[in-house]
Protein backbone atom coordinates (compact mmCIF):
# COMPACT_ATOMS: atom_id res chain seq x y z
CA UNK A 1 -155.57 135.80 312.19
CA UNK A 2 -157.38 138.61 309.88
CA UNK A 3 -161.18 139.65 310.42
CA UNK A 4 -163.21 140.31 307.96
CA UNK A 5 -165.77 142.78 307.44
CA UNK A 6 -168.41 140.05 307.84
CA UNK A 7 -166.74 139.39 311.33
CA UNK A 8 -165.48 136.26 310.61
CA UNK A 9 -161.70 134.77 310.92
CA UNK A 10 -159.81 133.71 308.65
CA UNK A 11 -155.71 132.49 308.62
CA UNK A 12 -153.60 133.72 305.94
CA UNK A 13 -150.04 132.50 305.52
CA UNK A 14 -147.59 133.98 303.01
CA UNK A 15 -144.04 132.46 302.35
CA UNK A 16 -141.11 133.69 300.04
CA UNK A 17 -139.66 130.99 297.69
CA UNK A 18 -136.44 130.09 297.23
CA UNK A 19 -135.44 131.20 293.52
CA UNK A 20 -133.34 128.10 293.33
CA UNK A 21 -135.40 125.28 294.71
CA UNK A 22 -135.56 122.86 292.57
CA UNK A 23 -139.35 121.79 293.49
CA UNK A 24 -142.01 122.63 290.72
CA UNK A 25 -143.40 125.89 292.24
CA UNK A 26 -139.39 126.71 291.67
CA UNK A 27 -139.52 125.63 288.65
CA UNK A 28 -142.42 127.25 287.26
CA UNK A 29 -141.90 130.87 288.37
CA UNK A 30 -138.14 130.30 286.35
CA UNK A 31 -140.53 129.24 283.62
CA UNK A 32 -141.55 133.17 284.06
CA UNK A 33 -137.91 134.81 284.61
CA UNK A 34 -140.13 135.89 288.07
CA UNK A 35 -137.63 137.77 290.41
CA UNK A 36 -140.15 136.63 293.59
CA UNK A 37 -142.30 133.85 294.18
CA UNK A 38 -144.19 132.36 297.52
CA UNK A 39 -146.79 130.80 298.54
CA UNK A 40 -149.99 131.69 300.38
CA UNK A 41 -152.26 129.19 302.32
CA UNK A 42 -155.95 130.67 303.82
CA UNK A 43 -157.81 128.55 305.84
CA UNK A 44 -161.25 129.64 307.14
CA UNK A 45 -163.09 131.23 304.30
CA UNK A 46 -165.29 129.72 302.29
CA UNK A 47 -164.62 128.69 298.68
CA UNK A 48 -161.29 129.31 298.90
CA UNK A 49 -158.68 127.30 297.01
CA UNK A 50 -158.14 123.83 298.66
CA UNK A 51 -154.00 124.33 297.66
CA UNK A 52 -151.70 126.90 298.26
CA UNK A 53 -151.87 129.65 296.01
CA UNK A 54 -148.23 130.25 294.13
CA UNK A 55 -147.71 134.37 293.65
CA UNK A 56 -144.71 136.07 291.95
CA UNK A 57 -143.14 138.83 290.88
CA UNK A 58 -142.32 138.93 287.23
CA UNK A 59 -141.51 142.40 285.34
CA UNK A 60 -144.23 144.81 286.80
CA UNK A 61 -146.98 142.16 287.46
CA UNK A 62 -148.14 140.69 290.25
CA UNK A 63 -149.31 136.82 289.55
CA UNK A 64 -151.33 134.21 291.43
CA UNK A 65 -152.05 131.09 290.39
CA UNK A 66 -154.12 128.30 291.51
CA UNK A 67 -153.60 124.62 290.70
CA UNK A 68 -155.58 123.36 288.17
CA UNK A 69 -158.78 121.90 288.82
CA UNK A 70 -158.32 123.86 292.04
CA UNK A 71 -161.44 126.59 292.81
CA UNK A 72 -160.86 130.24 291.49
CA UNK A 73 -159.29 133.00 293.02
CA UNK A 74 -162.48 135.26 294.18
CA UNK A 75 -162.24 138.91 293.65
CA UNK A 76 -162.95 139.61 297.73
CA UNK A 77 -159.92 136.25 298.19
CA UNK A 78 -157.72 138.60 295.50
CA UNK A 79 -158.42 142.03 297.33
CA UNK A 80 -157.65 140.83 300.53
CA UNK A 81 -154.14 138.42 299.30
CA UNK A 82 -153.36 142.41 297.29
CA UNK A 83 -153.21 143.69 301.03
CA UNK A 84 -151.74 141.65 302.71
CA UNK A 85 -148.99 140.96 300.35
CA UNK A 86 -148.12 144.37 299.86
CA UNK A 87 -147.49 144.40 303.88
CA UNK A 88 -145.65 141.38 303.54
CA UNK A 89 -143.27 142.98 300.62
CA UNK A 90 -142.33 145.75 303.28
CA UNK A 91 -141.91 143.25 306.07
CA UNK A 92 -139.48 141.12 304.11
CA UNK A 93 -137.08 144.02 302.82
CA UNK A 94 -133.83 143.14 304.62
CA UNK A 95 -133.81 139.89 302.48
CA UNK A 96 -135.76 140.76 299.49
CA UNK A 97 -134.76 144.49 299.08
CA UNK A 98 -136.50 144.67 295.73
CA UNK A 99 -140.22 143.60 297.09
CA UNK A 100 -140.44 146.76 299.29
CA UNK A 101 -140.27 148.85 295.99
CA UNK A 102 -142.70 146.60 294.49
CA UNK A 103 -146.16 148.10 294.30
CA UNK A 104 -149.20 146.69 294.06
CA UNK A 105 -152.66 148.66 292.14
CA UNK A 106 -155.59 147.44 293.65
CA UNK A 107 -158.24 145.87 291.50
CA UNK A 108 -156.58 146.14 288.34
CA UNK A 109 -157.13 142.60 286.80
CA UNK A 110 -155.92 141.68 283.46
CA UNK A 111 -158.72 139.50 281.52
CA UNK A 112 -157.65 136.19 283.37
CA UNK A 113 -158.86 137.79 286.45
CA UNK A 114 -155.76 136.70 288.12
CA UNK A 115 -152.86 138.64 286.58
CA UNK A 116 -152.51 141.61 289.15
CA UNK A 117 -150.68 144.35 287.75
């Protein structure tokens, strides 16, 4: 359960893939030679989008993507995932060493406003 600065509460969940499922969020992030993928569900926020939202790792970029037809990734919905994925890199070191060196620059949006890099 986070709070935000509005006071209200909100439920983030983040998962790590499995590089070798062969589902399609597997699937797509090999599409991208990504060395991480997950997931990451909110419920409680407004406008949010109504599917998981698939992240991953690929070269020096951090990408999220939404299903299509889904709604858009906000910038307040991308600052707060940014966070809280960078805490969830550290957490998840002793089975995905190469997350915890992984960092993440705040804010810096390519011009699909959903390429983090």
């Amino acid at each position: 359960m986070l709070v935000l600065p509005d006071g209200s509460e909100i439920t983030l969940a983040i998962t790590l893939g499995d590089p070798d499922a062969d589902n399609g969020a597997g699937r797509f992030v090999r599409e991208y030679d990504a060395s991480a993928h997950g997931l990451i569900s909110i419920v409680g926020m407004a406008d949010v989008p109504e599917f998981p939202i698939v992240w991953m790792v690929s070269g020096s970029s951090l990408l999220l993507g939404a299903t299509t037809g889904d709604r858009a990734i906000s910038e307040e919905l991308q600052a707060i995932i940014e966070l809280h994925l960078g805490l969830f890199f550290i957490q998840t070191a002793p089975v995905a060493p190469h997350l915890a060196r992984f960092r993440i620059a705040p804010n810096a949006l390519a011009n699909d406003s959903r390429t983090v890099h």
